[in-house]
PDB file of N, CA and C in Angstrom:
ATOM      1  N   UNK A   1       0.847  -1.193   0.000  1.00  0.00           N
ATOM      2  CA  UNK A   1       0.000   0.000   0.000  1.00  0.00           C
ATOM      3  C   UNK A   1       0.887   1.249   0.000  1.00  0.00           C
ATOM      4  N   UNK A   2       0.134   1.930  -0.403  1.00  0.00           N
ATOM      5  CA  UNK A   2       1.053   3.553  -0.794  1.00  0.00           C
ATOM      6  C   UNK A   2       0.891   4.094   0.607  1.00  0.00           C
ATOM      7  N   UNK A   3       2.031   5.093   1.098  1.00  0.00           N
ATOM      8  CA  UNK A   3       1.783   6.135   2.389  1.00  0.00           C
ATOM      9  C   UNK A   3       0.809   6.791   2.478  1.00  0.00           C
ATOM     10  N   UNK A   4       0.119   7.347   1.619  1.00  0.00           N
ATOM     11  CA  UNK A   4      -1.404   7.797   1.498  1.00  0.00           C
ATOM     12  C   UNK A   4      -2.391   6.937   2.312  1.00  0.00           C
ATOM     13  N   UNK A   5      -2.341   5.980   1.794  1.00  0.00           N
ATOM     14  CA  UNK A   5      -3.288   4.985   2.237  1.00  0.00           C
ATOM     15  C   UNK A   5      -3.322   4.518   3.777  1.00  0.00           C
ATOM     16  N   UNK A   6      -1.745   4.005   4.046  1.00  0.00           N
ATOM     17  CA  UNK A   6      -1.770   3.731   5.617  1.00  0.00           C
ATOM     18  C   UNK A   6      -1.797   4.991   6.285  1.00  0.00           C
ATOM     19  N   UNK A   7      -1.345   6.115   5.936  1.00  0.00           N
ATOM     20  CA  UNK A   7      -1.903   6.985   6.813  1.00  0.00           C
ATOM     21  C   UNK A   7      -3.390   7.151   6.899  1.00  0.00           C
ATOM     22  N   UNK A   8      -3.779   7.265   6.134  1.00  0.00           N
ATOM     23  CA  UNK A   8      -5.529   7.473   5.729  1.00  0.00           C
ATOM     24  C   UNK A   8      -6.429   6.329   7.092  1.00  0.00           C
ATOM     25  N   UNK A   9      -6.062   5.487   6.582  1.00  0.00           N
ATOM     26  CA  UNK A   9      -6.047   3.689   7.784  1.00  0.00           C
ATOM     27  C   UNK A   9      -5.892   4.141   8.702  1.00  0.00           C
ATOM     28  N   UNK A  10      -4.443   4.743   9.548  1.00  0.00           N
ATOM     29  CA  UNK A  10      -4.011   5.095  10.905  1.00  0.00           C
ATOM     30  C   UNK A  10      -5.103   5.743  11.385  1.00  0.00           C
ATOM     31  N   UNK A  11      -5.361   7.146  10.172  1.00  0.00           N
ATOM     32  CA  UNK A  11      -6.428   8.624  10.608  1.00  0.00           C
ATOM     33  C   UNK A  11      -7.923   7.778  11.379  1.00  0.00           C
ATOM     34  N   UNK A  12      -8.298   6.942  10.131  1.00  0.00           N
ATOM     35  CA  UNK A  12      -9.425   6.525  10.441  1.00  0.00           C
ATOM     36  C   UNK A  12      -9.637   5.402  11.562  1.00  0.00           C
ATOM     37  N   UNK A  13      -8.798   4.780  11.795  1.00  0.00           N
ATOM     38  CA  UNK A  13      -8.447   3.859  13.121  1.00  0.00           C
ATOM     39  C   UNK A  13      -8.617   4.731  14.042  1.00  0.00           C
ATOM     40  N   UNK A  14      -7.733   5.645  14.004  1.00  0.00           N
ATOM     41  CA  UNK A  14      -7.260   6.222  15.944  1.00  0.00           C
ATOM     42  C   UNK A  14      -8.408   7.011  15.595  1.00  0.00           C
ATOM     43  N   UNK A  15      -9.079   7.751  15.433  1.00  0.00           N
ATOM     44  CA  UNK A  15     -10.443   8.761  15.125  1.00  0.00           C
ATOM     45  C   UNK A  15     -11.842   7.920  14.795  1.00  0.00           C
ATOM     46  N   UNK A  16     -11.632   7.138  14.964  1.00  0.00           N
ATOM     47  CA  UNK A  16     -12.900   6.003  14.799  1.00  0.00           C
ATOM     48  C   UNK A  16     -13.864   6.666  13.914  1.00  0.00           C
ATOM     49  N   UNK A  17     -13.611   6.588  12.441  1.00  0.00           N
ATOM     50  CA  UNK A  17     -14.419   7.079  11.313  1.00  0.00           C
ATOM     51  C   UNK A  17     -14.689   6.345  10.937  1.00  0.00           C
ATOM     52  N   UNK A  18     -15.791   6.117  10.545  1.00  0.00           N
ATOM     53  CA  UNK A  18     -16.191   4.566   9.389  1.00  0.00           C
ATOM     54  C   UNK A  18     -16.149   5.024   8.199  1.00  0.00           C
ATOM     55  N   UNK A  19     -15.543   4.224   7.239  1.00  0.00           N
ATOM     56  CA  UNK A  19     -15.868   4.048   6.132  1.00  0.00           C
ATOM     57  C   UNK A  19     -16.922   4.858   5.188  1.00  0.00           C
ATOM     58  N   UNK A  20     -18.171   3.921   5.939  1.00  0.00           N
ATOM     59  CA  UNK A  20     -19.308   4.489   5.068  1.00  0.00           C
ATOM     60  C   UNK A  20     -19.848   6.185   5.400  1.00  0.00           C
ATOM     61  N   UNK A  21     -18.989   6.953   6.578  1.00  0.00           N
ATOM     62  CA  UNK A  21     -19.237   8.111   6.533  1.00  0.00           C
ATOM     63  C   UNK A  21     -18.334   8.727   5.486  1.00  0.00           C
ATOM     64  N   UNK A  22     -16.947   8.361   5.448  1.00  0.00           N
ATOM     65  CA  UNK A  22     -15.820   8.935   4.101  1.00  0.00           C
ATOM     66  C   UNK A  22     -16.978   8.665   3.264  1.00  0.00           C
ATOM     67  N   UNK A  23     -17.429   7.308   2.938  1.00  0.00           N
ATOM     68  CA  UNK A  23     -17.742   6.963   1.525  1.00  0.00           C
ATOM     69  C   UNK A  23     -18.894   8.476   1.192  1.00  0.00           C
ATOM     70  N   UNK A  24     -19.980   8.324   2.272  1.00  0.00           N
ATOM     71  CA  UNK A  24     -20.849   9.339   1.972  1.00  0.00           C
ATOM     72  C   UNK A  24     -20.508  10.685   1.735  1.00  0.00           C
ATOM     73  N   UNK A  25     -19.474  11.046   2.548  1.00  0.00           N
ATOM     74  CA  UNK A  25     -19.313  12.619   2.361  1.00  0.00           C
ATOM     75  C   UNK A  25     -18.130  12.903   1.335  1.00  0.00           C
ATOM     76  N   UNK A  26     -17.284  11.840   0.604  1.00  0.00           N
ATOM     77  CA  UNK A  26     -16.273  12.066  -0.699  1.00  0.00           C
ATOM     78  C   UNK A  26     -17.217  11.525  -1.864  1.00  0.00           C
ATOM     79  N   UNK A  27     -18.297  10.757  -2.040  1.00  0.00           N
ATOM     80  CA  UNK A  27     -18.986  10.686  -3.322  1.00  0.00           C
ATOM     81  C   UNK A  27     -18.450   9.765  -3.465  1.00  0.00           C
ATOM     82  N   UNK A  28     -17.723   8.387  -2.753  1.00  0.00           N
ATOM     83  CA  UNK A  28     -17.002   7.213  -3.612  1.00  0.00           C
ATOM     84  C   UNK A  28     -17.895   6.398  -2.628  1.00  0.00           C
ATOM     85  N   UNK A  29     -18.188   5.888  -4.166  1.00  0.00           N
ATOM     86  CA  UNK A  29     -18.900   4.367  -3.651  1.00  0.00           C
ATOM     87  C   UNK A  29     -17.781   3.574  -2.523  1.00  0.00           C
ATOM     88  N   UNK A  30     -18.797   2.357  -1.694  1.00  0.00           N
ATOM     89  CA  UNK A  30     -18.563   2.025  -0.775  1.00  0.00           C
ATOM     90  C   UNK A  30     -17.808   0.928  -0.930  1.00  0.00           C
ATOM     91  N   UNK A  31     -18.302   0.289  -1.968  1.00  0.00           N
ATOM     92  CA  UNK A  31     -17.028  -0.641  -2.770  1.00  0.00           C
ATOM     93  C   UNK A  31     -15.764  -0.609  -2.850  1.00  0.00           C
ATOM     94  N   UNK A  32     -16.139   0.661  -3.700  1.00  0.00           N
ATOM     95  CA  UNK A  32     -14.450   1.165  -4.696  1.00  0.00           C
ATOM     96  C   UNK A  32     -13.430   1.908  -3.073  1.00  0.00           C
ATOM     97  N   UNK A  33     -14.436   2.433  -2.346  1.00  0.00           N
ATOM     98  CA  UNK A  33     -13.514   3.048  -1.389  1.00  0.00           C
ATOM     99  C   UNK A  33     -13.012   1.794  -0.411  1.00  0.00           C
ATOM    100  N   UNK A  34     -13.756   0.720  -0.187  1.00  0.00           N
ATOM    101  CA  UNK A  34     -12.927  -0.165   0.537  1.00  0.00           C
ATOM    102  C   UNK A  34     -12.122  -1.323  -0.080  1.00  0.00           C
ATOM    103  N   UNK A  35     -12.180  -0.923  -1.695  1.00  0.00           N
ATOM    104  CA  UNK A  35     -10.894  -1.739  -2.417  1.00  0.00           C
ATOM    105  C   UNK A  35      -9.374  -0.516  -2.232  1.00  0.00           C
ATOM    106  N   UNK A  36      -9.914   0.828  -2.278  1.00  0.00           N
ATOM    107  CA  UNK A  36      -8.690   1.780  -2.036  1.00  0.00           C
ATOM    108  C   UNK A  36      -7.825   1.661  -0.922  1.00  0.00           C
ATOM    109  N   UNK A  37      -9.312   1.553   0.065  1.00  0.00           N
ATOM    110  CA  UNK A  37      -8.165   1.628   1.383  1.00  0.00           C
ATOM    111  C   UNK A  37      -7.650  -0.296   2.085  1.00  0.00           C
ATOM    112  N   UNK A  38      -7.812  -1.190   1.292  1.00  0.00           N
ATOM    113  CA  UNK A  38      -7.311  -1.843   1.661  1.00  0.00           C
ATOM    114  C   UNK A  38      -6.391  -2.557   0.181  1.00  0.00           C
ATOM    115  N   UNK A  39      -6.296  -1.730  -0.649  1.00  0.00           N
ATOM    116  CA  UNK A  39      -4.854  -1.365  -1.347  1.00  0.00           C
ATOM    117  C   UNK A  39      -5.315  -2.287  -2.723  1.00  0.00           C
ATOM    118  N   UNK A  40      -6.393  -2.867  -2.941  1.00  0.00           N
ATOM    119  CA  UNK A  40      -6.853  -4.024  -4.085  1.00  0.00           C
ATOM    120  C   UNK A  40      -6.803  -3.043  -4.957  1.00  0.00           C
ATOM    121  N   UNK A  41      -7.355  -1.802  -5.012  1.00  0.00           N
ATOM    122  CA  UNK A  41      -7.497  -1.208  -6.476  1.00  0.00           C
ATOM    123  C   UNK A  41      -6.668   0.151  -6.103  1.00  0.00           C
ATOM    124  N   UNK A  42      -6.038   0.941  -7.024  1.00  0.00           N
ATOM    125  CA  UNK A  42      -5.183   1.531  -6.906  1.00  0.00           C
ATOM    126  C   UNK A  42      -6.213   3.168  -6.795  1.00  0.00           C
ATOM    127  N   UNK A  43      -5.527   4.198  -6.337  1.00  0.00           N
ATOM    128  CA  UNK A  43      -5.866   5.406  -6.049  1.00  0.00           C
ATOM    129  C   UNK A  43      -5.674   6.654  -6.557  1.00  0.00           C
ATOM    130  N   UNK A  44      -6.920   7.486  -7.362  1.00  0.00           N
ATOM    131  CA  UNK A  44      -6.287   8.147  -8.062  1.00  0.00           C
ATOM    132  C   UNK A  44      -6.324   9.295  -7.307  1.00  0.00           C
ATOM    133  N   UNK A  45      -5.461  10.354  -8.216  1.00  0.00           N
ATOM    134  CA  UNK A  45      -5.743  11.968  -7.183  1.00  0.00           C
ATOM    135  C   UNK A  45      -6.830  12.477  -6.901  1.00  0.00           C
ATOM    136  N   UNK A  46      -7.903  12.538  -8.039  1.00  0.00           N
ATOM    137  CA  UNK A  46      -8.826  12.489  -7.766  1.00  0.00           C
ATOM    138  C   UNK A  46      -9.377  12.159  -6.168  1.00  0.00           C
ATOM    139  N   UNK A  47      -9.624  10.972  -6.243  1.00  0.00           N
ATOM    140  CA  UNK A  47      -9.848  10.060  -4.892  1.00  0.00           C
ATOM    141  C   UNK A  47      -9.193  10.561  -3.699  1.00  0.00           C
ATOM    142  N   UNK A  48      -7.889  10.773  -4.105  1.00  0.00           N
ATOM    143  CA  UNK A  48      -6.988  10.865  -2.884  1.00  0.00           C
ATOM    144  C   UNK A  48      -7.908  12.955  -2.399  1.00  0.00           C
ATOM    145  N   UNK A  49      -7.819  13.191  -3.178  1.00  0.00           N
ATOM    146  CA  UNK A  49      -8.573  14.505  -2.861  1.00  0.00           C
ATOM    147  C   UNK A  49      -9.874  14.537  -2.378  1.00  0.00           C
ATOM    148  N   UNK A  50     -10.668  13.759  -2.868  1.00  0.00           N
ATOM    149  CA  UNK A  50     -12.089  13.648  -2.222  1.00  0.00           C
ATOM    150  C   UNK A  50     -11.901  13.140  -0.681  1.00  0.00           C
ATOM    151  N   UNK A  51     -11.043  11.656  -0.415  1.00  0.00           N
ATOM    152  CA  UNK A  51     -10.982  11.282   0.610  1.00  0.00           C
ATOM    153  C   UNK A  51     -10.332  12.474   1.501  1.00  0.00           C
ATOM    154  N   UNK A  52      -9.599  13.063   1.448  1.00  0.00           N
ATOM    155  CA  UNK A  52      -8.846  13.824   2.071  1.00  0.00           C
ATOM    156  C   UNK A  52      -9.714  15.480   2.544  1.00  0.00           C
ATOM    157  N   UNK A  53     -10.355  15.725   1.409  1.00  0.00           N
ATOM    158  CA  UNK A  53     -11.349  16.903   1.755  1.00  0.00           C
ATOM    159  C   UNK A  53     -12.718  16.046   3.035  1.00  0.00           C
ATOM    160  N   UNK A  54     -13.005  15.171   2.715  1.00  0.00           N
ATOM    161  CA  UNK A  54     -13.885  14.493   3.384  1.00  0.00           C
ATOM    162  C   UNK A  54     -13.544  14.382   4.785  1.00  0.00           C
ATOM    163  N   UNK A  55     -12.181  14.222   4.951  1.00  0.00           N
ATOM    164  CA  UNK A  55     -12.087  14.114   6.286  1.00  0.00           C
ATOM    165  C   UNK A  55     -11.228  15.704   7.067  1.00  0.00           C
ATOM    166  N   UNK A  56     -11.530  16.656   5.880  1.00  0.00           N
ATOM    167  CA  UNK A  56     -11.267  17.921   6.642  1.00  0.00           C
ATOM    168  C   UNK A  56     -10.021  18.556   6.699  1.00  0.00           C
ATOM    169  N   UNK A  57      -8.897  17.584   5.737  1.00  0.00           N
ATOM    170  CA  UNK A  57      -7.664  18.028   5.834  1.00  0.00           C
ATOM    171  C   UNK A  57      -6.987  18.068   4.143  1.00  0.00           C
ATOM    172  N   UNK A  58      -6.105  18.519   4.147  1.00  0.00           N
ATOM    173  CA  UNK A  58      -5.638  18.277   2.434  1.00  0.00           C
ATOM    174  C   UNK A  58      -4.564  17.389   2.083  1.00  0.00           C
ATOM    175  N   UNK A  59      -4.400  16.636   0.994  1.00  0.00           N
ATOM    176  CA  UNK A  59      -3.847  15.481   0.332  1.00  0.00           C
ATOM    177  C   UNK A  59      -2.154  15.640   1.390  1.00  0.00           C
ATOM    178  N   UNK A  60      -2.002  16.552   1.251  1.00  0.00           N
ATOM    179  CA  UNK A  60      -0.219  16.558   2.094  1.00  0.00           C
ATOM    180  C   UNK A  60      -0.177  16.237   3.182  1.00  0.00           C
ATOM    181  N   UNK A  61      -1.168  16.141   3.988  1.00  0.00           N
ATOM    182  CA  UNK A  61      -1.515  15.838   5.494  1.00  0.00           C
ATOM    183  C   UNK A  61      -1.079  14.388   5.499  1.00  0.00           C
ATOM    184  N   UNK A  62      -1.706  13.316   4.331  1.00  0.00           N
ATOM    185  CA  UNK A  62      -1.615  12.326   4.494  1.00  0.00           C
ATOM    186  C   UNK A  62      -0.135  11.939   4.152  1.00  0.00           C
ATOM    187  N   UNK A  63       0.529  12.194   3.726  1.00  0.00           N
ATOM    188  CA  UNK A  63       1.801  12.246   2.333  1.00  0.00           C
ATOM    189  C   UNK A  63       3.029  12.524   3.020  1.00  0.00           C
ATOM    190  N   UNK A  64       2.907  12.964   4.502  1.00  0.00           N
ATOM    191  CA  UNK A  64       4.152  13.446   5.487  1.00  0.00           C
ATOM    192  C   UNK A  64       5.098  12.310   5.798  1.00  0.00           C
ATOM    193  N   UNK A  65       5.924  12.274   5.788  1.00  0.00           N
ATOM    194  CA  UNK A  65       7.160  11.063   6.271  1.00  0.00           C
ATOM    195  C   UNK A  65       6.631  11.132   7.748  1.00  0.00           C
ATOM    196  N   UNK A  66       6.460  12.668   8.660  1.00  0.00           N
ATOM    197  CA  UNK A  66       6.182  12.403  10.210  1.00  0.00           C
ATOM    198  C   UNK A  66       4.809  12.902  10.710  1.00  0.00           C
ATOM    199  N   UNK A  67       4.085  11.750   9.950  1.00  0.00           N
ATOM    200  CA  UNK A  67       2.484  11.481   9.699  1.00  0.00           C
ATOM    201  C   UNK A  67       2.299  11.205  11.596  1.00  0.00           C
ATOM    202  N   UNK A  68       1.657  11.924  11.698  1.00  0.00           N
ATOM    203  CA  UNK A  68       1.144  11.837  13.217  1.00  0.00           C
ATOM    204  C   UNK A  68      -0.674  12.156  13.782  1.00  0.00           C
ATOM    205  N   UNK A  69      -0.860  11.335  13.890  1.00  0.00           N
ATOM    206  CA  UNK A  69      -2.528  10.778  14.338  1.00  0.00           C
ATOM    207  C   UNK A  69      -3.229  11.797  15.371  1.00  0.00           C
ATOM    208  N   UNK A  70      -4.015  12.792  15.675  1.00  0.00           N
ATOM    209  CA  UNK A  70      -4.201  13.737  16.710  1.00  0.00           C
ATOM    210  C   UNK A  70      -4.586  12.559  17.533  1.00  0.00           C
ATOM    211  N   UNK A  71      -4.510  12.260  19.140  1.00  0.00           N
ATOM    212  CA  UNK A  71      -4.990  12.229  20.271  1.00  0.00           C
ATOM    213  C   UNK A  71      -6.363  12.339  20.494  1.00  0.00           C
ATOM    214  N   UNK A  72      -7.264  11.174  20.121  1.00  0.00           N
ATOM    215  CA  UNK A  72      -8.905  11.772  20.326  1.00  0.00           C
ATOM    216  C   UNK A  72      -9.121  12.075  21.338  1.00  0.00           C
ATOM    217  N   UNK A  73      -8.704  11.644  22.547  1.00  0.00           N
ATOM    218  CA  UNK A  73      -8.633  11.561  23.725  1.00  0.00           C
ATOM    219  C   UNK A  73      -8.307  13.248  24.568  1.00  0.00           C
ATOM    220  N   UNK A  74      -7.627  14.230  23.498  1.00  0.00           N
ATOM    221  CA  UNK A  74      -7.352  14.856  23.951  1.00  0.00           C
ATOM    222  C   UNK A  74      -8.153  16.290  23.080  1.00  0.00           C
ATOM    223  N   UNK A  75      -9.344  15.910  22.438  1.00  0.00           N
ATOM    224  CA  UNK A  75      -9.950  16.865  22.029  1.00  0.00           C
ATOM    225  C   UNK A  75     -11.200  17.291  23.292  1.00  0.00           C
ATOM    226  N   UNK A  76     -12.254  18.378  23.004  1.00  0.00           N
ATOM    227  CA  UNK A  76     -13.143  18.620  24.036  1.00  0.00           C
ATOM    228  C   UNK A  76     -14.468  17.889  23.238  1.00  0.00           C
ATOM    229  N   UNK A  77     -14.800  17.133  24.569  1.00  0.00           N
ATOM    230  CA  UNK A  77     -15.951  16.443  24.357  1.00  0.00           C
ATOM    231  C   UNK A  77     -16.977  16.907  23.743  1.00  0.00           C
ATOM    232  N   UNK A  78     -17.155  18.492  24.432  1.00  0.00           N
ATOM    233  CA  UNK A  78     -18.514  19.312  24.061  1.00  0.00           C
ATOM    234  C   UNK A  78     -18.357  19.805  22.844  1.00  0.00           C
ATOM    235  N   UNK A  79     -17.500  19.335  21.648  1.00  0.00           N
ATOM    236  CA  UNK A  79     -17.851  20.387  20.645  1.00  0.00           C
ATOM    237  C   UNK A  79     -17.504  19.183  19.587  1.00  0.00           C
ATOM    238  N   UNK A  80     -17.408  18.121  20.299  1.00  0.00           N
ATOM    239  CA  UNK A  80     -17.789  16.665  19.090  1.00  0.00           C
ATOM    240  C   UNK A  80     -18.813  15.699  19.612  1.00  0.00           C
ATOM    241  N   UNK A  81     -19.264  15.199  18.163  1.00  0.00           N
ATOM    242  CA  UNK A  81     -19.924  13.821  18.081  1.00  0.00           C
ATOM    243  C   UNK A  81     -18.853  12.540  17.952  1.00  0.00           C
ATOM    244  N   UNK A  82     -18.257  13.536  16.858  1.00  0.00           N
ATOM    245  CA  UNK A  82     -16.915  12.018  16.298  1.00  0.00           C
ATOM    246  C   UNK A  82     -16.104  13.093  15.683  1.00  0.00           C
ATOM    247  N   UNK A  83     -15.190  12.778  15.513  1.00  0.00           N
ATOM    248  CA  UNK A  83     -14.331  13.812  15.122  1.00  0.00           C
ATOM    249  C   UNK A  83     -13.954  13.610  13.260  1.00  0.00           C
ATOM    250  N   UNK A  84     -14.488  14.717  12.684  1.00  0.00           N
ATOM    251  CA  UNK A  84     -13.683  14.219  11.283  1.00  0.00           C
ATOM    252  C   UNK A  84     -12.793  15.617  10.637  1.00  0.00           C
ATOM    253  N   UNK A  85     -12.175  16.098  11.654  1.00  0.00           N
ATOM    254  CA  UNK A  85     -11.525  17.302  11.450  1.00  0.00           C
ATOM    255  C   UNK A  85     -11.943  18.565  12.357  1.00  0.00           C
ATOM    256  N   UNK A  86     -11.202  19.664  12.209  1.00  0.00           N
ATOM    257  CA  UNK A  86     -11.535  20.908  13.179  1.00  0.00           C
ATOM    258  C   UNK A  86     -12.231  21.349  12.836  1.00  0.00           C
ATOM    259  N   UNK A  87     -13.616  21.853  12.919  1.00  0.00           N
ATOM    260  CA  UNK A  87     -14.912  22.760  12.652  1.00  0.00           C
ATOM    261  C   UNK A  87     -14.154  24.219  11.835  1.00  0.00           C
ATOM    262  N   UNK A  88     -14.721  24.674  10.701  1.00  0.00           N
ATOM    263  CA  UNK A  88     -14.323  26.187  10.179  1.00  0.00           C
ATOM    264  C   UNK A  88     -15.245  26.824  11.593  1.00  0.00           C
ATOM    265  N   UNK A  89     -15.235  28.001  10.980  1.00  0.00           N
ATOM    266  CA  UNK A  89     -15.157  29.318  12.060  1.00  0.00           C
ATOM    267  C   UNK A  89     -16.974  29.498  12.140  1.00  0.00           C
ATOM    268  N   UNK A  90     -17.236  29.324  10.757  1.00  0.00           N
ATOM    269  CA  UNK A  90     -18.373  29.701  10.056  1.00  0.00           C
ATOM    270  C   UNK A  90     -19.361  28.203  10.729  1.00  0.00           C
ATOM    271  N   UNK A  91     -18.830  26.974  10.471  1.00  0.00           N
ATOM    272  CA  UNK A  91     -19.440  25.828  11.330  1.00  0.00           C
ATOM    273  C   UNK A  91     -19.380  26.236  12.935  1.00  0.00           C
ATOM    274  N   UNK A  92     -18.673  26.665  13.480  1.00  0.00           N
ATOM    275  CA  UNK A  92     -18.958  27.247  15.051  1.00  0.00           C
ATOM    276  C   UNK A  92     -20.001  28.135  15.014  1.00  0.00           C
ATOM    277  N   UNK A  93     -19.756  29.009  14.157  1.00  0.00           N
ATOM    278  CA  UNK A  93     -21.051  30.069  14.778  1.00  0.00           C
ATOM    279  C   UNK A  93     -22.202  29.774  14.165  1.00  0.00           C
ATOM    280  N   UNK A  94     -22.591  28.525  13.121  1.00  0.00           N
ATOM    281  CA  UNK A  94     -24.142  27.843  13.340  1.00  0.00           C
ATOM    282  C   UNK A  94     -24.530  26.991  14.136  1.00  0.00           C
ATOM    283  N   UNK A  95     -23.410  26.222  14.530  1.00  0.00           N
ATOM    284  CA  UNK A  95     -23.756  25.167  16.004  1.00  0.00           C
ATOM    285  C   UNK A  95     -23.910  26.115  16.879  1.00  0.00           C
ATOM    286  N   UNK A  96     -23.341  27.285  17.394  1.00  0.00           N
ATOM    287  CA  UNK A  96     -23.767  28.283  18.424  1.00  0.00           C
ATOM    288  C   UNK A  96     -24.915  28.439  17.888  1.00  0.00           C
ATOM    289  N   UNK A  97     -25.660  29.082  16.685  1.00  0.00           N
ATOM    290  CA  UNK A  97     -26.715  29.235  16.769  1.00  0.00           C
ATOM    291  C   UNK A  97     -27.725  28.258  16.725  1.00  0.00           C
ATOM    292  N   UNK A  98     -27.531  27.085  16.444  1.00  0.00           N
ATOM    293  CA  UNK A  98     -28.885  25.881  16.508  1.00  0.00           C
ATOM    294  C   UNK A  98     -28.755  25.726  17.683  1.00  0.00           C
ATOM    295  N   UNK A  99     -27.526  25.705  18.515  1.00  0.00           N
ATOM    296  CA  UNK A  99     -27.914  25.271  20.415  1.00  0.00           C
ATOM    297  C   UNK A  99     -28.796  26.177  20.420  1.00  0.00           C
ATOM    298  N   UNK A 100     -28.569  27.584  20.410  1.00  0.00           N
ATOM    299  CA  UNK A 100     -29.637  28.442  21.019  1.00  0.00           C
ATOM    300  C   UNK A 100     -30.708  28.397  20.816  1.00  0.00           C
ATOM    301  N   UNK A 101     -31.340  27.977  19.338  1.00  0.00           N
ATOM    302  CA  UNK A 101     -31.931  27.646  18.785  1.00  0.00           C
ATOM    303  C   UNK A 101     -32.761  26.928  19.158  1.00  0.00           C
ATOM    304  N   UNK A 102     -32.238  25.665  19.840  1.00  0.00           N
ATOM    305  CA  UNK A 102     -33.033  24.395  20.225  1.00  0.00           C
ATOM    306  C   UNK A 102     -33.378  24.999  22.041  1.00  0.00           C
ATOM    307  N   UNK A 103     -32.620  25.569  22.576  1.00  0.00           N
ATOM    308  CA  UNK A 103     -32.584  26.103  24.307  1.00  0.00           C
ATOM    309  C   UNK A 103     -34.039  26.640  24.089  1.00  0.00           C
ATOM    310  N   UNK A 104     -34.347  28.034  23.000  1.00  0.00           N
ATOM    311  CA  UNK A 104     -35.539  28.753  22.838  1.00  0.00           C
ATOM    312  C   UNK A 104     -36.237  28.197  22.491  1.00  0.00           C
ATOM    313  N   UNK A 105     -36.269  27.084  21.759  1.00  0.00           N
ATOM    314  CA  UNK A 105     -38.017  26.032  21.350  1.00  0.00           C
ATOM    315  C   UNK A 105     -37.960  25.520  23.026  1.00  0.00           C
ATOM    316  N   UNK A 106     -36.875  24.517  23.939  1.00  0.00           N
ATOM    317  CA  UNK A 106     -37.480  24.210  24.509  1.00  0.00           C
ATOM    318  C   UNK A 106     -37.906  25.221  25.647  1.00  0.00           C
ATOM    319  N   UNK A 107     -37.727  26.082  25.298  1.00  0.00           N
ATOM    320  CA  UNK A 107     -38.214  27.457  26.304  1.00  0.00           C
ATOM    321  C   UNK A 107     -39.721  27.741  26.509  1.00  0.00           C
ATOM    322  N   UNK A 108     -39.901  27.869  25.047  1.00  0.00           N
ATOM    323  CA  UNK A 108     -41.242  28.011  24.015  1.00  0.00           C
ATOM    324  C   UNK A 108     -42.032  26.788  24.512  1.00  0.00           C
ATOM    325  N   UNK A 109     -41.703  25.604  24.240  1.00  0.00           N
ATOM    326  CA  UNK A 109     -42.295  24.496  24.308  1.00  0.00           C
ATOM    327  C   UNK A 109     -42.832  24.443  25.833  1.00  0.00           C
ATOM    328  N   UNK A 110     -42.007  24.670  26.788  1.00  0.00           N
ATOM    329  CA  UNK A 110     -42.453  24.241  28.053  1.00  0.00           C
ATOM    330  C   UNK A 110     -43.521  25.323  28.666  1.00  0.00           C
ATOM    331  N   UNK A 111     -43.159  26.639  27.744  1.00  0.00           N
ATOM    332  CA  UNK A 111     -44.022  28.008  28.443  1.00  0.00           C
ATOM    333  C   UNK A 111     -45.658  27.188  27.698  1.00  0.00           C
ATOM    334  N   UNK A 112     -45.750  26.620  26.656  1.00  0.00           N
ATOM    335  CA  UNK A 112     -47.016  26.562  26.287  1.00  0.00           C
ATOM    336  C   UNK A 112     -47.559  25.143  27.015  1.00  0.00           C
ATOM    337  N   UNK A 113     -47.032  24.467  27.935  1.00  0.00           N
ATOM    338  CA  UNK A 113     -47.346  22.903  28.328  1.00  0.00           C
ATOM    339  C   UNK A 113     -47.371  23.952  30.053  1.00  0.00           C
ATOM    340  N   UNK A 114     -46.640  24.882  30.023  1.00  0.00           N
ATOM    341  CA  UNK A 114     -47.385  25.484  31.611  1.00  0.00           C
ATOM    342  C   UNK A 114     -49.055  26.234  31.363  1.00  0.00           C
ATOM    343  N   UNK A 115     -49.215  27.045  30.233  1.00  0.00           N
ATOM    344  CA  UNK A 115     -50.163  27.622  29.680  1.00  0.00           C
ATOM    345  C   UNK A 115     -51.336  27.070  29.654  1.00  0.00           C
ATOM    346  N   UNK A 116     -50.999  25.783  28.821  1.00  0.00           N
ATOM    347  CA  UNK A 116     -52.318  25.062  28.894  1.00  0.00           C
ATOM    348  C   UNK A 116     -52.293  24.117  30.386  1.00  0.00           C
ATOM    349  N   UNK A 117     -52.054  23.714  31.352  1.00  0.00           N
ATOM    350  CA  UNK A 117     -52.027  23.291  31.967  1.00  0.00           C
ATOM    351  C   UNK A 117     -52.989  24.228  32.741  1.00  0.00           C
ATOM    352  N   UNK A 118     -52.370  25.281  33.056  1.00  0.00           N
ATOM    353  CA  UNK A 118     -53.177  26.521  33.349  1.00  0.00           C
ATOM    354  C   UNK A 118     -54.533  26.573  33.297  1.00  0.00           C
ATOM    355  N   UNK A 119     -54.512  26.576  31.683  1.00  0.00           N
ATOM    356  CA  UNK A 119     -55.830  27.282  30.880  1.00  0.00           C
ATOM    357  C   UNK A 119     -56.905  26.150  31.426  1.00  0.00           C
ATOM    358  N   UNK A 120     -56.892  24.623  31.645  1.00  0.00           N
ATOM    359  CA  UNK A 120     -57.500  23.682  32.123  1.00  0.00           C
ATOM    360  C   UNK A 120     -57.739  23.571  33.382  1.00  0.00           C
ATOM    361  N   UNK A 121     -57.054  24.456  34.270  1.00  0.00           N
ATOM    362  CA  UNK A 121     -57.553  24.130  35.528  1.00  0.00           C
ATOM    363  C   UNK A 121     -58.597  25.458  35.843  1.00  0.00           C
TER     364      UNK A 121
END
């Protein structure tokens, strides 16, 4: 297998990514992407670019002689599900706004379940 690849393997090992999330978010079938990464069919740039945007970083990331795996362990809990790279700036300030988002429905929600509770007695 090419250095691309086992790094790609390492990324997705120590970061516990599956597959079928790369597959979904680079556009490569689920097939062809698990003949790539287990080295049966060969990899084009193409590919190597989709996989690599998919997981949030660019083709050289993978391609380093001192290829090094981030520490999941040492990211903050509260601002992942799973990790498939660092959030842009622009992804922070809509997750800030859907939390708030969701805080004010259930704000909303509970003022109208006191209301009618109310309105019935």
């Amino acid at each position: 297998m090419t250095k691309y690849i086992d790094n790609v393997n390492a990324y997705l090992s120590q970061m516990k990514i599956k597959q079928t999330y790369i597959s979904m978010k680079a556009g490569i079938d689920t097939k062809k992407l698990s003949r790539i990464l287990t080295g049966t069919q060969d990899i084009s740039s193409t590919d190597m670019e989709k996989i690599a945007n998919a997981l949030g970083k660019k083709i050289e990331f993978f391609l380093t002689d001192s290829f090094r795996v981030p520490n999941i362990n040492s990211l903050a809990p509260e601002k992942i599900a799973f990790y498939a790279g660092e959030p842009t700036e622009r992804q922070e300030e809509i997750a800030t706004k859907l939390f708030q988002l969701m805080e004010n429905i259930d704000e909303v929600m509970s003022a109208k379940g006191r209301f009618l509770n109310i309105s019935r007695e």
